[in-house]
PDB file of N, CA and C in Angstrom:
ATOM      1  N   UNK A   1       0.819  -1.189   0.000  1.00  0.00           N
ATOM      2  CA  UNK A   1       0.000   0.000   0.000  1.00  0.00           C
ATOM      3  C   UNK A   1       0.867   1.258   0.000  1.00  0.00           C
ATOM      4  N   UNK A   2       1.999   1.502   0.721  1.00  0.00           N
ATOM      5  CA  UNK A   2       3.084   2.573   0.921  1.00  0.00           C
ATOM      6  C   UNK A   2       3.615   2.871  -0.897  1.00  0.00           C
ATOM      7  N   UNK A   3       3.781   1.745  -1.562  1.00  0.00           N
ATOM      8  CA  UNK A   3       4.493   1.927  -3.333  1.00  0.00           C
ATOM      9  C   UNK A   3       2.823   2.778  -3.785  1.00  0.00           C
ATOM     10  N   UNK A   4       1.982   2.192  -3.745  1.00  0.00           N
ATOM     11  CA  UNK A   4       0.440   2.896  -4.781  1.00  0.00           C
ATOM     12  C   UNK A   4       0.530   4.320  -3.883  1.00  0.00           C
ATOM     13  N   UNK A   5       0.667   4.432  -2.856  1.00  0.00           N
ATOM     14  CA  UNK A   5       0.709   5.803  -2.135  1.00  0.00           C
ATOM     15  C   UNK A   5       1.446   6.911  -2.358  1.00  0.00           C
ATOM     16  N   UNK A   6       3.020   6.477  -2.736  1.00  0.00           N
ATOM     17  CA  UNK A   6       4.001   7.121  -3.529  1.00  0.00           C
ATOM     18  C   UNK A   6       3.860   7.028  -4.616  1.00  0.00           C
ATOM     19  N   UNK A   7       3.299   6.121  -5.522  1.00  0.00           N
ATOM     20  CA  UNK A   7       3.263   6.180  -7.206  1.00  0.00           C
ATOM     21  C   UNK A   7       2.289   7.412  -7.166  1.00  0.00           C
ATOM     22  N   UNK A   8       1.126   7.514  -6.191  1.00  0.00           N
ATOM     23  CA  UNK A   8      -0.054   8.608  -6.722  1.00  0.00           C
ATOM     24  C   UNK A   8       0.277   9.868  -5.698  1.00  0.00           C
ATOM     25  N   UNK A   9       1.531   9.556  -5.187  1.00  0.00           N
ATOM     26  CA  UNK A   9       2.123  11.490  -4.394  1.00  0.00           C
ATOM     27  C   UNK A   9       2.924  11.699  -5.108  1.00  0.00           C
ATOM     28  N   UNK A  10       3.385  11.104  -5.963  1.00  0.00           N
ATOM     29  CA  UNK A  10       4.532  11.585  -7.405  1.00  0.00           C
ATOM     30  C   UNK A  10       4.363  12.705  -7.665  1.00  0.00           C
ATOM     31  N   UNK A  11       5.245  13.451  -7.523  1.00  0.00           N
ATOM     32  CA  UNK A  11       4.657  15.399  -8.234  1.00  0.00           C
ATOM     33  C   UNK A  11       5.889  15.800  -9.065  1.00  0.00           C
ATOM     34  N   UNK A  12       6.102  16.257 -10.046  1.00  0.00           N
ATOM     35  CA  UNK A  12       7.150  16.609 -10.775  1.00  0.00           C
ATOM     36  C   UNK A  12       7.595  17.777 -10.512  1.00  0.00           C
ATOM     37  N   UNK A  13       8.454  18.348  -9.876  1.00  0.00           N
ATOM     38  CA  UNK A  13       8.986  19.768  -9.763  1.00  0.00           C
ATOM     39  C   UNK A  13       9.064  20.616 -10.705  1.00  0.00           C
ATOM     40  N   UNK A  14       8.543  22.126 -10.558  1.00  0.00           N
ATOM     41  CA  UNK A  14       9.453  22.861 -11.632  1.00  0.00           C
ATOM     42  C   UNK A  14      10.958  22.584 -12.174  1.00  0.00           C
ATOM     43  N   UNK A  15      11.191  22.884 -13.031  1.00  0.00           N
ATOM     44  CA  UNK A  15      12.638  23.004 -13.870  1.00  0.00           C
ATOM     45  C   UNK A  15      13.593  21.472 -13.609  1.00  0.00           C
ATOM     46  N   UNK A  16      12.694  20.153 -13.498  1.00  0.00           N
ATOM     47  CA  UNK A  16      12.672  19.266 -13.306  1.00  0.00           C
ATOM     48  C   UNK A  16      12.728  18.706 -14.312  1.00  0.00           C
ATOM     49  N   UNK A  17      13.949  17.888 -15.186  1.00  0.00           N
ATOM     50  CA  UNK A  17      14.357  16.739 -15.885  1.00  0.00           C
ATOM     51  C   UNK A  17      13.185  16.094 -16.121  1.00  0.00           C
ATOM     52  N   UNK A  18      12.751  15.835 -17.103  1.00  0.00           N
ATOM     53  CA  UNK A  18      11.386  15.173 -17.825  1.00  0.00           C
ATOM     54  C   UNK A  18      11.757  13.897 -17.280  1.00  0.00           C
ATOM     55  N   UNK A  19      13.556  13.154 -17.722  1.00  0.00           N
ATOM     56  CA  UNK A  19      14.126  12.116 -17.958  1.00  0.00           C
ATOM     57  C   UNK A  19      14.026  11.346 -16.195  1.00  0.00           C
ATOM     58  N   UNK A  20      14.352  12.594 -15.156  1.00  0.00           N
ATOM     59  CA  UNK A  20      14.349  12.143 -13.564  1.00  0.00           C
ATOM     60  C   UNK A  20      12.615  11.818 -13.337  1.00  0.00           C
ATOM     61  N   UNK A  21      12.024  12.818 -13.657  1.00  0.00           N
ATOM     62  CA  UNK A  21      10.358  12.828 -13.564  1.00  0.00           C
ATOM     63  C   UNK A  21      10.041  10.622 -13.749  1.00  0.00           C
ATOM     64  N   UNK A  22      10.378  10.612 -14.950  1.00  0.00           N
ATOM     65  CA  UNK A  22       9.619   9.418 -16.004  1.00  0.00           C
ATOM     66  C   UNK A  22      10.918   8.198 -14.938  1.00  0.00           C
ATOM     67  N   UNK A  23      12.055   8.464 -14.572  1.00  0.00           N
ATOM     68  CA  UNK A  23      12.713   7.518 -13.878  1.00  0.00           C
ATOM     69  C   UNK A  23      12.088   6.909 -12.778  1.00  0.00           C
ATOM     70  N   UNK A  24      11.788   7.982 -12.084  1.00  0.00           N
ATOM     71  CA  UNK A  24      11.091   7.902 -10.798  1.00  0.00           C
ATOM     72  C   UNK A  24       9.618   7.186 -10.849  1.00  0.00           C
ATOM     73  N   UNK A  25       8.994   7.643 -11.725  1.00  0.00           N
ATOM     74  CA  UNK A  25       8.118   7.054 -11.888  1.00  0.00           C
ATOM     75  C   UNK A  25       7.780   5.277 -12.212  1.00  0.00           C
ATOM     76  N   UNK A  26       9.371   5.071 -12.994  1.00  0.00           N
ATOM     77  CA  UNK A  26       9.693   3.396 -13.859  1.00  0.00           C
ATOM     78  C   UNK A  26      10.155   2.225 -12.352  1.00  0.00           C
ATOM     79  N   UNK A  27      10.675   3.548 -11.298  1.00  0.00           N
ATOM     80  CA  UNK A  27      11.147   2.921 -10.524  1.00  0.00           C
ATOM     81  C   UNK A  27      10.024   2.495  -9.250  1.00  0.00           C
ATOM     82  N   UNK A  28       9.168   3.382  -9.190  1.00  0.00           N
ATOM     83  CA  UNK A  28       7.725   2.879  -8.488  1.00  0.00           C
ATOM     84  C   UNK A  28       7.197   2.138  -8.797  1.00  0.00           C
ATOM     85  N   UNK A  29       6.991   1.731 -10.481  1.00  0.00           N
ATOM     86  CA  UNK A  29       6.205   0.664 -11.192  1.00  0.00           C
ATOM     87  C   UNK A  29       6.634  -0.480 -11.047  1.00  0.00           C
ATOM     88  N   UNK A  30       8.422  -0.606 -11.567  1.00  0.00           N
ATOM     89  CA  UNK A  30       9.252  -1.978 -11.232  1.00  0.00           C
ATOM     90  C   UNK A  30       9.085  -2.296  -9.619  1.00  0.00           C
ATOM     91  N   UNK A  31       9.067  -1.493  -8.875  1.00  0.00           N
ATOM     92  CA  UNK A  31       8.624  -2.207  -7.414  1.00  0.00           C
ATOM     93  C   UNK A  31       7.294  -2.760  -7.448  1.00  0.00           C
ATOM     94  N   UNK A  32       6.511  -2.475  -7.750  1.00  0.00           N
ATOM     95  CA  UNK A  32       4.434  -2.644  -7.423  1.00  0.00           C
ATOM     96  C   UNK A  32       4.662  -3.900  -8.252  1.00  0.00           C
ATOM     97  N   UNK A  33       5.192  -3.791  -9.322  1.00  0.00           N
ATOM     98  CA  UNK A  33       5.491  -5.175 -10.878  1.00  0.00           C
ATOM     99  C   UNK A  33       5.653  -6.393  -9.850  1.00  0.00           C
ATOM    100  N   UNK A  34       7.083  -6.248  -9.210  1.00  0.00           N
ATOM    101  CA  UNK A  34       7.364  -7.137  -8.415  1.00  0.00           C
ATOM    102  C   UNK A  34       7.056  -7.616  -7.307  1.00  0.00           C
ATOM    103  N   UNK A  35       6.035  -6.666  -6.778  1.00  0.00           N
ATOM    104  CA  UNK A  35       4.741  -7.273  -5.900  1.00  0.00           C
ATOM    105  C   UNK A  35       3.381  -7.974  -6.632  1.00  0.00           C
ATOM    106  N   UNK A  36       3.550  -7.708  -7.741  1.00  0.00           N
ATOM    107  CA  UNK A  36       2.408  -8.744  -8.489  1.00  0.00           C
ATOM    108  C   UNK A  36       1.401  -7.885  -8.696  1.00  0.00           C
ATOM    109  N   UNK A  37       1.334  -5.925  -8.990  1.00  0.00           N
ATOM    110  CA  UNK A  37       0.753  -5.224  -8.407  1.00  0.00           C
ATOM    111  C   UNK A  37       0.353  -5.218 -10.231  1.00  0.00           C
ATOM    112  N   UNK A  38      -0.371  -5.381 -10.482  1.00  0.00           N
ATOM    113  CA  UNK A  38      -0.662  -4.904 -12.401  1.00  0.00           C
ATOM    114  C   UNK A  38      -0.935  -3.719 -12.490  1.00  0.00           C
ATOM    115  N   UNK A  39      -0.999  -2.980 -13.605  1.00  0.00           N
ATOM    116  CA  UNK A  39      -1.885  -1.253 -13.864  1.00  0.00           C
ATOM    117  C   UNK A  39      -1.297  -1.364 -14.826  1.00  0.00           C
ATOM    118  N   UNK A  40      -2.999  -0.816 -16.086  1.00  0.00           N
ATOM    119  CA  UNK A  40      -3.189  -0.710 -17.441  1.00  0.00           C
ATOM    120  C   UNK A  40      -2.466   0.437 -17.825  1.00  0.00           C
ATOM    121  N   UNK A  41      -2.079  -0.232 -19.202  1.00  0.00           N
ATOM    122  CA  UNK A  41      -1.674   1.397 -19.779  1.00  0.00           C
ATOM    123  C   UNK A  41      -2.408   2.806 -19.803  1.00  0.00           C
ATOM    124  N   UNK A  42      -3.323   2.616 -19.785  1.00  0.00           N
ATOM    125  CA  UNK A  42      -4.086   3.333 -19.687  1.00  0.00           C
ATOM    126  C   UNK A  42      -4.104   4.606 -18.456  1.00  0.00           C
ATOM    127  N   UNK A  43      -3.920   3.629 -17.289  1.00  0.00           N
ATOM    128  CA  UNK A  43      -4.268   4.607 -16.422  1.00  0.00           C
ATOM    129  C   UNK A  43      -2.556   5.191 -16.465  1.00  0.00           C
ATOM    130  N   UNK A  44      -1.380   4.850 -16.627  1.00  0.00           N
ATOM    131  CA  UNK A  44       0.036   4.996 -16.591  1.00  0.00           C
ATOM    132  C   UNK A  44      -0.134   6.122 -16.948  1.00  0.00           C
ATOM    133  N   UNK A  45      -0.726   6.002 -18.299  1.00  0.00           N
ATOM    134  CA  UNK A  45      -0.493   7.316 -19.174  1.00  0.00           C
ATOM    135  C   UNK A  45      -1.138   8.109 -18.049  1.00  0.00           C
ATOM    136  N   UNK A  46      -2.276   8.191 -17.937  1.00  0.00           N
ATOM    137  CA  UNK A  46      -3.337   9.363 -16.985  1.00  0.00           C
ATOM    138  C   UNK A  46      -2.186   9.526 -16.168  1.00  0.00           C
ATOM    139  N   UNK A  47      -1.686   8.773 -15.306  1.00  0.00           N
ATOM    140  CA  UNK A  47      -0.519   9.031 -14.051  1.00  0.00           C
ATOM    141  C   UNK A  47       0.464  10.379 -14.725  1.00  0.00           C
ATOM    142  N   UNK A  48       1.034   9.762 -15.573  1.00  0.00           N
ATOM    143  CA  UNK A  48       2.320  10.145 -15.900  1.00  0.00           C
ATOM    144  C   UNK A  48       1.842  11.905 -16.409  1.00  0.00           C
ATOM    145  N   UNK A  49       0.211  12.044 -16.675  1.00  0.00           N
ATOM    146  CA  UNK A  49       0.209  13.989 -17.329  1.00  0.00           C
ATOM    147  C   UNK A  49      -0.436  14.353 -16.166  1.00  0.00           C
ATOM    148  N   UNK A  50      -1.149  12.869 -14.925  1.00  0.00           N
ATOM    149  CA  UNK A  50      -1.718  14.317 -13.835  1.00  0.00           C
ATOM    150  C   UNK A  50       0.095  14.527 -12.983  1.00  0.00           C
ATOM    151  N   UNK A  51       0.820  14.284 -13.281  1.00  0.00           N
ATOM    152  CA  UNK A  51       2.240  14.054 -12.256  1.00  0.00           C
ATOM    153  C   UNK A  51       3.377  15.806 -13.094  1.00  0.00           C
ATOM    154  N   UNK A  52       2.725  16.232 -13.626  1.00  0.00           N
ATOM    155  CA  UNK A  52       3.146  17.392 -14.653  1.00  0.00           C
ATOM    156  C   UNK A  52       2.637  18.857 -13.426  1.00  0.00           C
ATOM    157  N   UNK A  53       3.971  19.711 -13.437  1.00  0.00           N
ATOM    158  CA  UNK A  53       3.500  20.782 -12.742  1.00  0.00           C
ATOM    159  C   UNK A  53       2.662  22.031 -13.995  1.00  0.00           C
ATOM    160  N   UNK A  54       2.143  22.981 -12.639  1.00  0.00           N
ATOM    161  CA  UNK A  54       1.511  23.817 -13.615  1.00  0.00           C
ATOM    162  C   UNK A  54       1.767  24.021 -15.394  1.00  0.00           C
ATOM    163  N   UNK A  55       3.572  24.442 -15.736  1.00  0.00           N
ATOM    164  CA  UNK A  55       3.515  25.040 -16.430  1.00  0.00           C
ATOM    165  C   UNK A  55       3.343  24.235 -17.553  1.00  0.00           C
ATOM    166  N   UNK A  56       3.248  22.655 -17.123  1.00  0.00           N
ATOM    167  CA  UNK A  56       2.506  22.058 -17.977  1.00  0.00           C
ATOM    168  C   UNK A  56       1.171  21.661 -18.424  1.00  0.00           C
ATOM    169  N   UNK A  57       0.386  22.383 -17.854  1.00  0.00           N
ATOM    170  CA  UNK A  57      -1.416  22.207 -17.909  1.00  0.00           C
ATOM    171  C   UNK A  57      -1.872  22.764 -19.456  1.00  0.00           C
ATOM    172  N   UNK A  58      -1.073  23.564 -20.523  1.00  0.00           N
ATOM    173  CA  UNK A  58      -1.869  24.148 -21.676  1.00  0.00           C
ATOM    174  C   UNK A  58      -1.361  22.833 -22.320  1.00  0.00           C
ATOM    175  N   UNK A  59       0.289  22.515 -22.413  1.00  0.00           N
ATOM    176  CA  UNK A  59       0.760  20.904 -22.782  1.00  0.00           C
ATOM    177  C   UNK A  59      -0.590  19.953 -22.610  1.00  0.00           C
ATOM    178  N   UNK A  60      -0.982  19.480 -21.153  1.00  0.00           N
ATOM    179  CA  UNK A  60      -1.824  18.556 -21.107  1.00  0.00           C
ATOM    180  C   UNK A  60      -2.920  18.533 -21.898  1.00  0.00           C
ATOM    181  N   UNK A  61      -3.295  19.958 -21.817  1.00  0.00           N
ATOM    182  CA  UNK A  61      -4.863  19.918 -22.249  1.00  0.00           C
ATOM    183  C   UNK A  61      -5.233  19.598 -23.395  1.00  0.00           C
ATOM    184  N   UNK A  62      -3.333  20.497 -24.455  1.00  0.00           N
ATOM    185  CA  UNK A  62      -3.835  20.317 -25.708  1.00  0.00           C
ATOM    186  C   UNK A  62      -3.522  18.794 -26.265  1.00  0.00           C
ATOM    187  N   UNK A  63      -2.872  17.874 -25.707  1.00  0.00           N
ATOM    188  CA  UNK A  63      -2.802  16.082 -25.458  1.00  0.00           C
ATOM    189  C   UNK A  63      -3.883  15.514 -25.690  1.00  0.00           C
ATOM    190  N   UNK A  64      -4.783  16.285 -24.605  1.00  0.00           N
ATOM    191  CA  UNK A  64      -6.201  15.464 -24.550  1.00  0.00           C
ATOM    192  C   UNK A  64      -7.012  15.942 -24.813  1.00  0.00           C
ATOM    193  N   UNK A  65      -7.183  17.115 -25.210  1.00  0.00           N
ATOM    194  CA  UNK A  65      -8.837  17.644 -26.193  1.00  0.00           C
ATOM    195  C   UNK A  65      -9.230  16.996 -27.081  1.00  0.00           C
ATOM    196  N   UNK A  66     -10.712  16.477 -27.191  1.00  0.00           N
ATOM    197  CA  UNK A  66     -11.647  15.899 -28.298  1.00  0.00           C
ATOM    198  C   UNK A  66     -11.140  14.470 -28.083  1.00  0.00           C
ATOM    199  N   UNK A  67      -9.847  13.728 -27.161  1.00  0.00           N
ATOM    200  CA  UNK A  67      -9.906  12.644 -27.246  1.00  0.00           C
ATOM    201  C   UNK A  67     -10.509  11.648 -26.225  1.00  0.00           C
ATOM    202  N   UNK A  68     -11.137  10.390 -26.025  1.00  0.00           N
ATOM    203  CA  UNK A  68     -11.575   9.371 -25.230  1.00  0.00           C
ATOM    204  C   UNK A  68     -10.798   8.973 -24.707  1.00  0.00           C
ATOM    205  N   UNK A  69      -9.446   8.428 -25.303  1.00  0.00           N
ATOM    206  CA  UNK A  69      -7.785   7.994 -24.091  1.00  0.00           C
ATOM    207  C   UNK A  69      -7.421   8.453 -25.228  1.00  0.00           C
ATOM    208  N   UNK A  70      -6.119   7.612 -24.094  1.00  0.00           N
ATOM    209  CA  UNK A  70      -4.385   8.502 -25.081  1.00  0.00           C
ATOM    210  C   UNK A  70      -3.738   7.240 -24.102  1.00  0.00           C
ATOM    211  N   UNK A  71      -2.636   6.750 -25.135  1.00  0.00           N
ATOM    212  CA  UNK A  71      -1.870   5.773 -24.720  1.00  0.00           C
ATOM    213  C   UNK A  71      -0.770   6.358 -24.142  1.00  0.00           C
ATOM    214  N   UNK A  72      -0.173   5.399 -23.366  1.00  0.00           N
ATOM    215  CA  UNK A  72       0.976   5.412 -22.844  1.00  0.00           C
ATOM    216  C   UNK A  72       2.311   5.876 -24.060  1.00  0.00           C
ATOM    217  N   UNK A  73       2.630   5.289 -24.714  1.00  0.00           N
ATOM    218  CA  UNK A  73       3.434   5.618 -26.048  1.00  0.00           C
ATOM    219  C   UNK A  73       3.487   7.251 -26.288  1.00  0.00           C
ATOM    220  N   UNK A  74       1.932   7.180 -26.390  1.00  0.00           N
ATOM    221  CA  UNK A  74       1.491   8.687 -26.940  1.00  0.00           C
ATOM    222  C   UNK A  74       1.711   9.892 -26.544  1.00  0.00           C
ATOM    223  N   UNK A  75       1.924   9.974 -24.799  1.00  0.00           N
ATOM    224  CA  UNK A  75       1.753  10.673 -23.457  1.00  0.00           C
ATOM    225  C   UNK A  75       3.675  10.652 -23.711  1.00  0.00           C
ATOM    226  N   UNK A  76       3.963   9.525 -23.772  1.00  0.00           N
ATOM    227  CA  UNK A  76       5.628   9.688 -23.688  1.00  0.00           C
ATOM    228  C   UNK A  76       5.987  10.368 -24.879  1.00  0.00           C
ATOM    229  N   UNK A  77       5.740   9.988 -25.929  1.00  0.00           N
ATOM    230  CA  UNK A  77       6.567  10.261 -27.291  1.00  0.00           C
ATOM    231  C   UNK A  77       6.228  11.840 -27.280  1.00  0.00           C
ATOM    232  N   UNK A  78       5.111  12.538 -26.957  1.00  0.00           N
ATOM    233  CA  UNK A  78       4.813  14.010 -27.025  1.00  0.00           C
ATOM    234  C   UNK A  78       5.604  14.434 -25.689  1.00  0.00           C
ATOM    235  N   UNK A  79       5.881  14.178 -24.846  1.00  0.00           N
ATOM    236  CA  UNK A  79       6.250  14.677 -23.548  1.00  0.00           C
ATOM    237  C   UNK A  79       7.896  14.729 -24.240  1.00  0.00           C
ATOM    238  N   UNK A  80       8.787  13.660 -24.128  1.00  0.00           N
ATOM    239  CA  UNK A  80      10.084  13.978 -24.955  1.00  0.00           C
ATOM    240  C   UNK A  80       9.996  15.024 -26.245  1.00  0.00           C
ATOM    241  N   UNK A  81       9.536  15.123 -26.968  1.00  0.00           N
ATOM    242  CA  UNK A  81       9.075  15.811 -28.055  1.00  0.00           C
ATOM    243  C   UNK A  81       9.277  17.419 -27.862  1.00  0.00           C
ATOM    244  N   UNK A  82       8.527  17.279 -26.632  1.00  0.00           N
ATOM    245  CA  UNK A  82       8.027  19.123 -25.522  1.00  0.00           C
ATOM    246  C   UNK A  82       9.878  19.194 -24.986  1.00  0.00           C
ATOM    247  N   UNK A  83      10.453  18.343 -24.762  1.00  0.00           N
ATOM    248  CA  UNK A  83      11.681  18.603 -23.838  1.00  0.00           C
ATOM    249  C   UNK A  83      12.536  18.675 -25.099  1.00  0.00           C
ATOM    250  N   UNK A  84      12.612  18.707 -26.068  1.00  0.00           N
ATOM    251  CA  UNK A  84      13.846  18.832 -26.790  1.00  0.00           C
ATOM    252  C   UNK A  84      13.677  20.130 -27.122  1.00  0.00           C
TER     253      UNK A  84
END
């Protein structure tokens, strides 16, 4: 219960490494994995843009306007994309 508690207090700092952000995050998952803990891509992705500080909220929004989901792939490949 303490790993799902920290996977969902995850907060990304301002002026914060996209690359440390998405580590931290791989490294909460590989623990819960190895408790036998599953979670869909689906919700990963949701994790990984509500875990984005403010100055990323016009980023998020424009991700997910007009869409039903957004994959995991999708959420990453645009997020690196924003950091270069």
């Amino acid at each position: 219960m303490l790993l799902k508690r920290r996977l969902f207090g995850l907060q990304m700092r301002e002026h914060t490494q996209l690359k440390e952000h998405v580590d931290e995050l791989y490294f909460v998952l590989v623990e819960l994995h190895n408790m036998d803990v599953k979670m869909e891509h689906k919700y990963l992705a949701m994790i990984l843009l509500a875990f984005h500080p403010l100055s990323y909220e016009n980023f998020v929004s424009s991700l997910s306007v007009g869409k039903h989901s957004i994959t995991l792939e999708e959420v990453k490949s645009n997020l690196y994309s924003r950091e270069l």
